[in-house]
N, C-alpha and C. Protein backbone atom coordinates (compact mmCIF):
# COMPACT_ATOMS: atom_id res chain seq x y z
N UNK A 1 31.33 -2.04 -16.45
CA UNK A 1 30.82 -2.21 -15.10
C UNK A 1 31.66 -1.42 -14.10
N UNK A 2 33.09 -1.32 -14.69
CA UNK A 2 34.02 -0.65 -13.34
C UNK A 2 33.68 1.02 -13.36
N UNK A 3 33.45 1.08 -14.86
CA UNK A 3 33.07 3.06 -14.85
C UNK A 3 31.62 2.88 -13.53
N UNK A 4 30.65 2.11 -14.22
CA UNK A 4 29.82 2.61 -13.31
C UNK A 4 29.66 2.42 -11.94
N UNK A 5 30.46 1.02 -11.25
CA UNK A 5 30.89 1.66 -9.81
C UNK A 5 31.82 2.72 -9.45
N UNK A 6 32.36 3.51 -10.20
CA UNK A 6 32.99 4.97 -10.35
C UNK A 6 32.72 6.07 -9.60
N UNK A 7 31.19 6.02 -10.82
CA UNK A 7 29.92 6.62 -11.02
C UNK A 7 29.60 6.87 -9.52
N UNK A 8 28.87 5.61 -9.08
CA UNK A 8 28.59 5.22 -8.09
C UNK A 8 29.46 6.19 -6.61
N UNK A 9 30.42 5.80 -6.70
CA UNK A 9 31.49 5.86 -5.68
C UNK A 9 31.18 7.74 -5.44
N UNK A 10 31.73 8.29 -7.19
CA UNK A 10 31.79 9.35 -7.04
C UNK A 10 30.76 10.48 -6.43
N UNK A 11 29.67 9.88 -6.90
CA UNK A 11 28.20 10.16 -6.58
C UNK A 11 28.14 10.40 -5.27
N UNK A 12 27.82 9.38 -4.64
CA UNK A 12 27.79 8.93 -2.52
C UNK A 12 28.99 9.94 -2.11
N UNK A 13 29.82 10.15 -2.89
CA UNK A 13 30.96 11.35 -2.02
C UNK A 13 30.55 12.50 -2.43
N UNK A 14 29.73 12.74 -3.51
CA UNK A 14 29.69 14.45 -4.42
C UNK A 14 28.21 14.44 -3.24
N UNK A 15 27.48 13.83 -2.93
CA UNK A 15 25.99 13.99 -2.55
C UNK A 15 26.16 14.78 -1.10
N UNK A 16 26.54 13.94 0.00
CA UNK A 16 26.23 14.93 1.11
C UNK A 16 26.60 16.71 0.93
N UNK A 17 27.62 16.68 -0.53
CA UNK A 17 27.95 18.58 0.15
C UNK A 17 26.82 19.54 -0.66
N UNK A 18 26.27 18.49 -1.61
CA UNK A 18 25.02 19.04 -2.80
C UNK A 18 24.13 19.11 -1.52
N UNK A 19 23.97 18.44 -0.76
CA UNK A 19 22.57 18.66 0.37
C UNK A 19 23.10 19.70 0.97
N UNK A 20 24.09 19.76 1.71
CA UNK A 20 25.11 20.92 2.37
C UNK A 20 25.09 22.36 1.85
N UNK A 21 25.31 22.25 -0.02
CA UNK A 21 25.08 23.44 -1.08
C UNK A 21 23.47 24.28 -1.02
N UNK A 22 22.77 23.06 -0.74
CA UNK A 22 21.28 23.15 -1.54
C UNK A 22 20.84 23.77 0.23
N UNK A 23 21.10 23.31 1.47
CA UNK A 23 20.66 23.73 2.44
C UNK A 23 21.54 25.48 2.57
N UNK A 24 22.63 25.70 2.51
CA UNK A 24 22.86 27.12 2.55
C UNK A 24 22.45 28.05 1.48
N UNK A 25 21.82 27.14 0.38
CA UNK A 25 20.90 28.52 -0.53
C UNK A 25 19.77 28.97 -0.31
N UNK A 26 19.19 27.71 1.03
CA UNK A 26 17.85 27.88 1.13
C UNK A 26 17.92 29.24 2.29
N UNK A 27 19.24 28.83 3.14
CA UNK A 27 19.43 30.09 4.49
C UNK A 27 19.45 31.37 3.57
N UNK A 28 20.48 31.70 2.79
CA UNK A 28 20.60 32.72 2.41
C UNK A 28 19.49 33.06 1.43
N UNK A 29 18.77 32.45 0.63
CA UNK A 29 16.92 32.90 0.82
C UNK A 29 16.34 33.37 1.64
N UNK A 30 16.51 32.79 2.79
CA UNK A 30 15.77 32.79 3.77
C UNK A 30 16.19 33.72 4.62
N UNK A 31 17.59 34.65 4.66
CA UNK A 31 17.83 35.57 4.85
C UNK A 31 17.47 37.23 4.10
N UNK A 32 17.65 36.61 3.10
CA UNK A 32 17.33 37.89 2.11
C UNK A 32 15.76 38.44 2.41
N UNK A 33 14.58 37.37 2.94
CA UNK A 33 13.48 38.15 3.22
C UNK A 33 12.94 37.85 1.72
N UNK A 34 11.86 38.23 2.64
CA UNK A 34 10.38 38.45 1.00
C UNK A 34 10.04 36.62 0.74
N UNK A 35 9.91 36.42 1.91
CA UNK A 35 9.43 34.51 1.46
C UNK A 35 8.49 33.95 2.90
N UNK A 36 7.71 33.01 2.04
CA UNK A 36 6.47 32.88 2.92
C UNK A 36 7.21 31.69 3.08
N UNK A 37 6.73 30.97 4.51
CA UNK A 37 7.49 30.21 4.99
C UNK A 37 6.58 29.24 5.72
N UNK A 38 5.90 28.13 5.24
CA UNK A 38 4.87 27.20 5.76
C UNK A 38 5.39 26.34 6.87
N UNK A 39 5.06 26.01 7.42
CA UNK A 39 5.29 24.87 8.22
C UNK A 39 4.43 24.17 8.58
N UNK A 40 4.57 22.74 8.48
CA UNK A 40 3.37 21.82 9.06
C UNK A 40 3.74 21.87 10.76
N UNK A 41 2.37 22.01 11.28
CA UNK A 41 2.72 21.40 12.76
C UNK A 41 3.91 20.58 13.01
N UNK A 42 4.51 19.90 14.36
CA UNK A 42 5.60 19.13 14.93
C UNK A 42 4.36 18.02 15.01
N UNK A 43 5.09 16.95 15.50
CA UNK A 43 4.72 15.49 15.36
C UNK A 43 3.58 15.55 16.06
N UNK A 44 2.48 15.06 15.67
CA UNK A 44 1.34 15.08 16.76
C UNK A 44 0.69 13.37 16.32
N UNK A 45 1.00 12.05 17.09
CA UNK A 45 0.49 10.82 16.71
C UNK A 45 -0.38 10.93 16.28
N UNK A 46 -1.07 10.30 15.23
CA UNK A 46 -2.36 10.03 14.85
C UNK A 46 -2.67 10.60 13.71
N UNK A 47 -3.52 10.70 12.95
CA UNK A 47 -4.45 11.12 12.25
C UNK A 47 -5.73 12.05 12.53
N UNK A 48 -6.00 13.08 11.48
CA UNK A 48 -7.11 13.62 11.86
C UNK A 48 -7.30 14.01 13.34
N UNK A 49 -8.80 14.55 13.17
CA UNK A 49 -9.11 15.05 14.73
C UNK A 49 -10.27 14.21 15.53
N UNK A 50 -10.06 14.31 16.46
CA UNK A 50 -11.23 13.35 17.37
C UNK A 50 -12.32 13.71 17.00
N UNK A 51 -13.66 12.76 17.30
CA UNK A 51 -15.04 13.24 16.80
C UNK A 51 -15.19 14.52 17.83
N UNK A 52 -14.65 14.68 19.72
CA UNK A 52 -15.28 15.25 20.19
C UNK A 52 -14.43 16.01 20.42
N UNK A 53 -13.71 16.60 18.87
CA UNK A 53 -12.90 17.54 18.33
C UNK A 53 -13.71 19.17 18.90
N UNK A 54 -12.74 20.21 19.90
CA UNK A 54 -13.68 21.42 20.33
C UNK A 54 -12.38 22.26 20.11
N UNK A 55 -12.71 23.40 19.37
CA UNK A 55 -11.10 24.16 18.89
C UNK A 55 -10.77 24.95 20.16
N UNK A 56 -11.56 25.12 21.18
CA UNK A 56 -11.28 25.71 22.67
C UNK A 56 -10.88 24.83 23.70
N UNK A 57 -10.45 23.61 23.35
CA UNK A 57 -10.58 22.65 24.72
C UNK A 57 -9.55 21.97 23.69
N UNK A 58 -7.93 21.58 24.49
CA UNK A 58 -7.04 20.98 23.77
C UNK A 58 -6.98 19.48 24.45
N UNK A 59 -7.42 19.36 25.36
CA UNK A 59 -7.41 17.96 25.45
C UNK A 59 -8.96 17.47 24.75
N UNK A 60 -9.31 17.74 23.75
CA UNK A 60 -10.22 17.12 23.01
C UNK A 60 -9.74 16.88 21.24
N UNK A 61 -8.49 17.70 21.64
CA UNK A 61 -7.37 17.44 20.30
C UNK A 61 -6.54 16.18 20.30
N UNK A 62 -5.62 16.22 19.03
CA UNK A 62 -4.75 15.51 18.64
C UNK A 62 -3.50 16.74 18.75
N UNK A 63 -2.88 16.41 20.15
CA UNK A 63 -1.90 17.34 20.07
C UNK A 63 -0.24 17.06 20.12
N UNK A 64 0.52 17.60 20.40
CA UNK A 64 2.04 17.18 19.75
C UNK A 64 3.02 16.37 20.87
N UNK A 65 3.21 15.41 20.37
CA UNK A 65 3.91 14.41 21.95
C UNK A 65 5.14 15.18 22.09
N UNK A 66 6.03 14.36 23.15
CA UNK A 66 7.48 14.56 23.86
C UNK A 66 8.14 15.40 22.19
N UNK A 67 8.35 14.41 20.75
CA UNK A 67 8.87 14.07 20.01
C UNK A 67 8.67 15.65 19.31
N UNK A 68 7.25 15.38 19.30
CA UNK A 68 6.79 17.16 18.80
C UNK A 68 7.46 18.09 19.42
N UNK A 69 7.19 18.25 20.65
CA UNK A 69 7.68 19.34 21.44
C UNK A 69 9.37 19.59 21.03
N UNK A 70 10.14 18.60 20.95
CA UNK A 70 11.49 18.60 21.06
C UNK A 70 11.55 19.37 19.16
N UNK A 71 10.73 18.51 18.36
CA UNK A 71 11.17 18.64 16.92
C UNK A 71 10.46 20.37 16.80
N UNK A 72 9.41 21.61 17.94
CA UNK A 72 9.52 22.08 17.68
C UNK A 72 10.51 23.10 17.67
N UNK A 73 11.27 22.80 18.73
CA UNK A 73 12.27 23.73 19.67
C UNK A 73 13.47 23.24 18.39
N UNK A 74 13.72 22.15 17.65
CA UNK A 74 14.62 22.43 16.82
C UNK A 74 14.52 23.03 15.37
N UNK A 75 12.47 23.56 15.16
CA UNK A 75 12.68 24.55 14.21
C UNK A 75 12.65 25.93 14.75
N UNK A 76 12.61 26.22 15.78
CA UNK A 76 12.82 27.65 16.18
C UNK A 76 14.75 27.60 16.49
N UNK A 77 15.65 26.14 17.00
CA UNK A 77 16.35 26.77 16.84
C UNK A 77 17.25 26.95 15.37
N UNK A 78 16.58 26.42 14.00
CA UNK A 78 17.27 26.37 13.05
C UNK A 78 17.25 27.86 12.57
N UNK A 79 15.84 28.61 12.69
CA UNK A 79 16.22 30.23 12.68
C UNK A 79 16.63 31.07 13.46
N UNK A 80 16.87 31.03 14.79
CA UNK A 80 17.98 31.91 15.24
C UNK A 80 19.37 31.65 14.94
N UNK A 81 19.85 30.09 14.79
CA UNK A 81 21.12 30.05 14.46
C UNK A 81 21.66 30.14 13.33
N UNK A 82 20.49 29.87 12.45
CA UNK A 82 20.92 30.97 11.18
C UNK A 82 20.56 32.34 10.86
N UNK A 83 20.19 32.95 12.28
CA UNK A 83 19.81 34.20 12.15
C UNK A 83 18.48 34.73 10.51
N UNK A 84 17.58 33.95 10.90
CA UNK A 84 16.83 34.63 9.98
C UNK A 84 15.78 35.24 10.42
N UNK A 85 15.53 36.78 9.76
CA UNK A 85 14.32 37.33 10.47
C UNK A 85 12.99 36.92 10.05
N UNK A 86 12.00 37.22 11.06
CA UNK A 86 10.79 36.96 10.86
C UNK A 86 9.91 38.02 10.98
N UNK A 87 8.97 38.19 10.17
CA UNK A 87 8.38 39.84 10.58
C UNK A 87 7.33 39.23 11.42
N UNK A 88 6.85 37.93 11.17
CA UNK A 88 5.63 37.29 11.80
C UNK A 88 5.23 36.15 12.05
N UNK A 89 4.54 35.68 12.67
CA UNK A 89 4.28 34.29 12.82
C UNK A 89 3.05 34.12 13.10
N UNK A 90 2.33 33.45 12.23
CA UNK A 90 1.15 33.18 12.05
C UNK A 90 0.52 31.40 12.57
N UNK A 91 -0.37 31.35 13.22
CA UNK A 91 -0.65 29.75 13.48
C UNK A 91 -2.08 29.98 13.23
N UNK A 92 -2.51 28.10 12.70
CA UNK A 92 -3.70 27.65 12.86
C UNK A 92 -4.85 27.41 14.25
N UNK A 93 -5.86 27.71 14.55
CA UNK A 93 -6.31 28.04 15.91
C UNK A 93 -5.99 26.18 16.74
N UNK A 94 -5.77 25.30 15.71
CA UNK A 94 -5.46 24.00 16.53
C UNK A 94 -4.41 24.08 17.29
N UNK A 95 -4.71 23.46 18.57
CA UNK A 95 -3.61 23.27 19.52
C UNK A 95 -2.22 22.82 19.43
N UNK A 96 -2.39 21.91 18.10
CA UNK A 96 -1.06 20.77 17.99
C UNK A 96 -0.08 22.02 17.12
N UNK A 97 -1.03 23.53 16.21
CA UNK A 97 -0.49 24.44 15.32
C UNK A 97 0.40 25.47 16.47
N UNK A 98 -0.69 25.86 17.39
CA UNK A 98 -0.22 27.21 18.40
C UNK A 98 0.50 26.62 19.47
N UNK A 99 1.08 25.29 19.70
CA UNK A 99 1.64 24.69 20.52
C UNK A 99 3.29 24.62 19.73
N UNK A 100 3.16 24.36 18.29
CA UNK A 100 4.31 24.50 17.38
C UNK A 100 5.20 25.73 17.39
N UNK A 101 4.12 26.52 17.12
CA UNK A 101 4.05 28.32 17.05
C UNK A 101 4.87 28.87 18.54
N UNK A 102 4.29 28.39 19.56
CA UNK A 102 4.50 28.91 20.90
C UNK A 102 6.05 28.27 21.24
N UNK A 103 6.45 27.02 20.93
CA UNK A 103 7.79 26.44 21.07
C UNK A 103 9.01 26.95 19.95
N UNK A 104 8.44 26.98 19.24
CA UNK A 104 9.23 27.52 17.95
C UNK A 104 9.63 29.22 17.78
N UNK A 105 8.82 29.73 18.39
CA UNK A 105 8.91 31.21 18.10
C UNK A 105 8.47 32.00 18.94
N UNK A 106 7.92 31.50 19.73
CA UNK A 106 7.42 32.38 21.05
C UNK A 106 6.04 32.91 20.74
N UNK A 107 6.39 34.24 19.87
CA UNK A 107 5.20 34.92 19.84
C UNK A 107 4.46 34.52 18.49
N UNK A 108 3.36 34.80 18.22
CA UNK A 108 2.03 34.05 16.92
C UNK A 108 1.25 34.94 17.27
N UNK A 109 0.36 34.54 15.58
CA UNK A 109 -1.37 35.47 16.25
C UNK A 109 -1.76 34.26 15.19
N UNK A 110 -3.16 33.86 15.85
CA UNK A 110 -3.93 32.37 14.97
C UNK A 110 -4.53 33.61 13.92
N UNK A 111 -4.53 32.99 12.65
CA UNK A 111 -5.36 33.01 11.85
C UNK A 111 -6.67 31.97 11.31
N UNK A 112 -7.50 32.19 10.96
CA UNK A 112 -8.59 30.75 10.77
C UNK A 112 -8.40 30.69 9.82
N UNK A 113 -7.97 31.30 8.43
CA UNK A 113 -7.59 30.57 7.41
C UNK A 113 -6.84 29.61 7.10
N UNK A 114 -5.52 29.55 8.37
CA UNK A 114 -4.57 28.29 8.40
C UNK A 114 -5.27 26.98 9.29
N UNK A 115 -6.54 26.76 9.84
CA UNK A 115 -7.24 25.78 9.63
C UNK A 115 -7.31 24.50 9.15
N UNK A 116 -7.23 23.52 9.80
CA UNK A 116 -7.22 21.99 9.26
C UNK A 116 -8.60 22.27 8.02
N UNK A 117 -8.94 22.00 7.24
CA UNK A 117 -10.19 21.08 6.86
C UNK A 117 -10.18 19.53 5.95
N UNK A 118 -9.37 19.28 7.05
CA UNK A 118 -9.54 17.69 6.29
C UNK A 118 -10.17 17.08 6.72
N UNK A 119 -10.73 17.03 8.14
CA UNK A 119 -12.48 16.41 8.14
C UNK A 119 -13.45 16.97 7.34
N UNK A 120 -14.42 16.16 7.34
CA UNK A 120 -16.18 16.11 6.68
C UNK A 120 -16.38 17.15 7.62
N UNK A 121 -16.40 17.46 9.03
CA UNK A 121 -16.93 18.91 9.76
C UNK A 121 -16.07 20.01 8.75
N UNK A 122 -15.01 20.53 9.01
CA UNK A 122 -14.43 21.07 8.28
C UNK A 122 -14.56 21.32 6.92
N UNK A 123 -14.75 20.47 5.97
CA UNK A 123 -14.34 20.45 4.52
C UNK A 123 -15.00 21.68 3.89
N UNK A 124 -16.10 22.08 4.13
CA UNK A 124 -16.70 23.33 3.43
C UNK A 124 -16.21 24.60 3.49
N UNK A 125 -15.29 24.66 4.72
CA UNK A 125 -14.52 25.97 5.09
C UNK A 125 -13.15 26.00 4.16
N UNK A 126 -12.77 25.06 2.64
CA UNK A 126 -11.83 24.77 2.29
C UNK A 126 -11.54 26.63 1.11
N UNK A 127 -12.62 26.04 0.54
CA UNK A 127 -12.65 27.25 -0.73
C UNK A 127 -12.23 28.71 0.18
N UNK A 128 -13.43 29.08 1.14
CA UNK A 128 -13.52 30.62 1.87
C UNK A 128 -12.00 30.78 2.59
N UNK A 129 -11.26 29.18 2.99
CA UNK A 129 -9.81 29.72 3.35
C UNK A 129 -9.12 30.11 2.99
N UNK A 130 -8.99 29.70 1.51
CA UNK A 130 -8.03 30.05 0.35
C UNK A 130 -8.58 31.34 0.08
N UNK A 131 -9.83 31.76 -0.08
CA UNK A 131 -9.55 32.95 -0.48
C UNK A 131 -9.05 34.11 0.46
N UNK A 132 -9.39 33.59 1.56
CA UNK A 132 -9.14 34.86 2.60
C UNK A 132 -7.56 34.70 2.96
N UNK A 133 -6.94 33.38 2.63
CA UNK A 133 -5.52 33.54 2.74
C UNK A 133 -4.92 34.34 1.47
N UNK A 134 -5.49 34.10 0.54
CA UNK A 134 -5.23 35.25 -0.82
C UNK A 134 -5.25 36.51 -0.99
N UNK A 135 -6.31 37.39 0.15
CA UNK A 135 -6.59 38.62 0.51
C UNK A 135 -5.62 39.14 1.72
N UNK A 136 -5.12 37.97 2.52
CA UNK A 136 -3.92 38.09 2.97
C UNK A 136 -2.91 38.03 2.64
N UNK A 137 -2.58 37.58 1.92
CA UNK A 137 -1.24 37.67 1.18
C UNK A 137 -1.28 39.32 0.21
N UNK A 138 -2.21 39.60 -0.07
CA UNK A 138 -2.16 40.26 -1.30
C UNK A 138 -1.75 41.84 -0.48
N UNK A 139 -1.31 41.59 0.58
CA UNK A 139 -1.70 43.03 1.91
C UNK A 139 0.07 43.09 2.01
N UNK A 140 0.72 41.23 2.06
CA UNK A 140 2.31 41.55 2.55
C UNK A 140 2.92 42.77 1.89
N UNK A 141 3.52 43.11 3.40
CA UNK A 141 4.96 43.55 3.23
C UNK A 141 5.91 42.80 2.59
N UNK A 142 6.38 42.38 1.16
CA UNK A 142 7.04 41.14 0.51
C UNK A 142 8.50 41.57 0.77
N UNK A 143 8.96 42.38 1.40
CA UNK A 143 10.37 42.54 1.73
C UNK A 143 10.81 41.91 3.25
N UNK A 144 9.75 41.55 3.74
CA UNK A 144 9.65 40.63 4.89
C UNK A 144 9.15 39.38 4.88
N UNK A 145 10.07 38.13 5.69
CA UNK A 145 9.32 36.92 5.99
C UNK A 145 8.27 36.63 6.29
N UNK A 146 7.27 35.83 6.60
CA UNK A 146 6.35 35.57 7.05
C UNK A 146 6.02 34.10 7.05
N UNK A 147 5.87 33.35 8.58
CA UNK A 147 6.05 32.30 9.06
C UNK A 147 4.31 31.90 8.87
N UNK A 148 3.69 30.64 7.99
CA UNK A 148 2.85 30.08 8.72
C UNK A 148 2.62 29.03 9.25
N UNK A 149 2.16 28.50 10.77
CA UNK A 149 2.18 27.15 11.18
C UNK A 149 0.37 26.98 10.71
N UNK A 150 0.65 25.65 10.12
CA UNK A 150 -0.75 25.41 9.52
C UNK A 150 -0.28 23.52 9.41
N UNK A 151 -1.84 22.83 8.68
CA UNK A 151 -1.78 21.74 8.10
C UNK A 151 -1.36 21.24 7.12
N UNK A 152 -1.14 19.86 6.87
CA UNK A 152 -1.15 19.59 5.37
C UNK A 152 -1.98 19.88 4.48
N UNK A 153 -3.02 19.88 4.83
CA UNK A 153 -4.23 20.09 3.59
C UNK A 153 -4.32 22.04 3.39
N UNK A 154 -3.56 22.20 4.53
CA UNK A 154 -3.82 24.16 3.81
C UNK A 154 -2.24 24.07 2.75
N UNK A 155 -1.68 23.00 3.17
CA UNK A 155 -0.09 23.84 2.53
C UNK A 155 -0.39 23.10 1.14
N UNK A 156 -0.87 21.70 1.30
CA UNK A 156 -0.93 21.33 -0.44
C UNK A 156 -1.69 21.87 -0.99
N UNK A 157 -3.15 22.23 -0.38
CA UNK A 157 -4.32 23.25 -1.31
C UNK A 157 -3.19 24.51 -1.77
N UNK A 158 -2.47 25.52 -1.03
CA UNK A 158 -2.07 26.43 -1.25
C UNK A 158 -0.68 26.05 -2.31
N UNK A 159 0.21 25.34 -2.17
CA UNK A 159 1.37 25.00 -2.67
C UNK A 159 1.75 23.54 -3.51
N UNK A 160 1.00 22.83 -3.64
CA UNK A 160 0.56 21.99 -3.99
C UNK A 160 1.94 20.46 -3.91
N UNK A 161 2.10 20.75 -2.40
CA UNK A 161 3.40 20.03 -1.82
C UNK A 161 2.40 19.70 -0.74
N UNK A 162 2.76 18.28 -0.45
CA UNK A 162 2.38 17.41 0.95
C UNK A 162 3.78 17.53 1.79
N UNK A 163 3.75 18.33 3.01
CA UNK A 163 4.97 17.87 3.80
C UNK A 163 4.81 16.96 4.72
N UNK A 164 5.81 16.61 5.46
CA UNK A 164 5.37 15.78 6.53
C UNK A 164 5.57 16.91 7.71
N UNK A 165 5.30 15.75 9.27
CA UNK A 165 5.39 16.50 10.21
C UNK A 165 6.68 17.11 10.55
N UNK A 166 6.19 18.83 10.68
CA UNK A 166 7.25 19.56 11.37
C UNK A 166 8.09 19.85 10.11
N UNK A 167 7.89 19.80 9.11
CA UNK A 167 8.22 20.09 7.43
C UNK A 167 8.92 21.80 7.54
N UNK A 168 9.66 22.46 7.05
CA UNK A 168 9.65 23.82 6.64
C UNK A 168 9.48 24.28 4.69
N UNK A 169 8.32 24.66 4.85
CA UNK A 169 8.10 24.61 2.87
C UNK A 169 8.52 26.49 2.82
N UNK A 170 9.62 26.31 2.06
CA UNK A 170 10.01 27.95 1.53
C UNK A 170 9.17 28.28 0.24
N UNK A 171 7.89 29.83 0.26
CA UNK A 171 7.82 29.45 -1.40
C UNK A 171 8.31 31.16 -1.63
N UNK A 172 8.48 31.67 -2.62
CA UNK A 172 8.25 33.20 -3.10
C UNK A 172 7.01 34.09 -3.23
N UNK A 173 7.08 34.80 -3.75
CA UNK A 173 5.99 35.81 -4.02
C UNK A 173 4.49 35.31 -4.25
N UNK A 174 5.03 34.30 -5.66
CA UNK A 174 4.33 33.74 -6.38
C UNK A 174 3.35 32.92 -5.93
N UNK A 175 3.91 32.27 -4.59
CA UNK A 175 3.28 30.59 -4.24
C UNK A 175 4.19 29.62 -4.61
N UNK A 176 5.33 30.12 -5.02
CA UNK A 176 6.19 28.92 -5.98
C UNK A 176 7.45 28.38 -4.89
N UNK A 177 7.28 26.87 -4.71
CA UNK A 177 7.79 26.48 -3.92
C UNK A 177 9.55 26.64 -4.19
N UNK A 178 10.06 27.15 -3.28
CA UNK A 178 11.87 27.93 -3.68
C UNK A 178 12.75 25.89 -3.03
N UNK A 179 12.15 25.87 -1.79
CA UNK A 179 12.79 24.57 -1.25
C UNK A 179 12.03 24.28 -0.02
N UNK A 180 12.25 22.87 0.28
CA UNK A 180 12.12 22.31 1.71
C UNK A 180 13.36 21.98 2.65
N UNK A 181 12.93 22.16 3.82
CA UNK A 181 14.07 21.21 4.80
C UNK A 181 12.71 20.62 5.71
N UNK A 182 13.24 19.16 6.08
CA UNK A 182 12.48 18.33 7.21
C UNK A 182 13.05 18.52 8.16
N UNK A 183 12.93 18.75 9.55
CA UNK A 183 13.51 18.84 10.92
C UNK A 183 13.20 17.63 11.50
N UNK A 184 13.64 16.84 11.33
CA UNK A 184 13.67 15.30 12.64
C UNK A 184 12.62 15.77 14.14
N UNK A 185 11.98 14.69 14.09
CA UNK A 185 11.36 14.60 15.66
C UNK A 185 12.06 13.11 16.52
């Protein structure tokens, strides 16, 4: 019993610098370039989108509170202060996505493939996203980053990882997920 409170002991002291280890391999990934870089929106309360959901009119959205706003400004500042480049930044045309996009990084261009479709309105646009995000990808410059702010349902269709809000999903070439970090809201 005494080895394994040892164990124990030794563990809880070896763990925070393994998170510490595992977060500076993800920077220096993430420096080296050539990695697609998902992000779920920042905190936006709620679920889903309103019925009198209009992708031109943001107060008919579900868009990103105080909590959001703050949790996006601390993923734009986790890449300048680790200095990582971005060749681009891509957002979903939802408000709660280009509101992420716009705090986080300044500049974006929406794509409609990064698109919610996790409503019943939505759901049929699921297949034609994936492929046209596939015909996009297949164009990168892979010696450069590339940022997308999108949903859960584009990043698990595509990567087959659920993040939460304000998530950063690193994958490679492949689609193959390299690591995550969560940013607090």
């Amino acid at each position: 019993m005494k080895i394994l409170n040892y164990l124990v002991i030794i563990f809880i002291c070896i763990n925070p610098s393994v998170k510490a280890d595992s977060k500076k391999t993800l920077i220096d990934e993430l420096q080296r370039g050539g990695k697609l870089i998902f992000i779920r929106h920042a905190y936006a309360p709620g679920s889903g989108d309103p019925d009198n959901f209009d992708i031109n009119d943001c107060t008919t959205q579900r868009n990103l509170s105080d909590s959001g706003r703050a949790q996006s400004q601390k993923i734009g500042n986790f890449f300048k202060k680790n200095k990582i480049t971005i060749e681009k930044v891509y957002s979903s045309e939802w408000c709660r996505c280009k509101e992420t996009a716009s705090i986080a990084f300044k500049e974006y261009e929406t794509k409609n493939f990064l698109n919610s479709f996790f409503s019943e309105r939505f759901a049929n646009n699921r297949k034609k996203q994936i492929i046209d995000f596939d015909k996009f990808i297949s164009t990168w410059d892979k010696d450069l980053n590339l940022v997308f702010v999108t949903h859960y349902v584009v990043i698990s269709e595509i990567l087959n990882y659920t993040p939460s809000s304000g998530e950063i999903v690193v994958s490679d070439k492949s689609l193959k997920v390299i690591d995550t970090l969560e940013i607090e809201y």
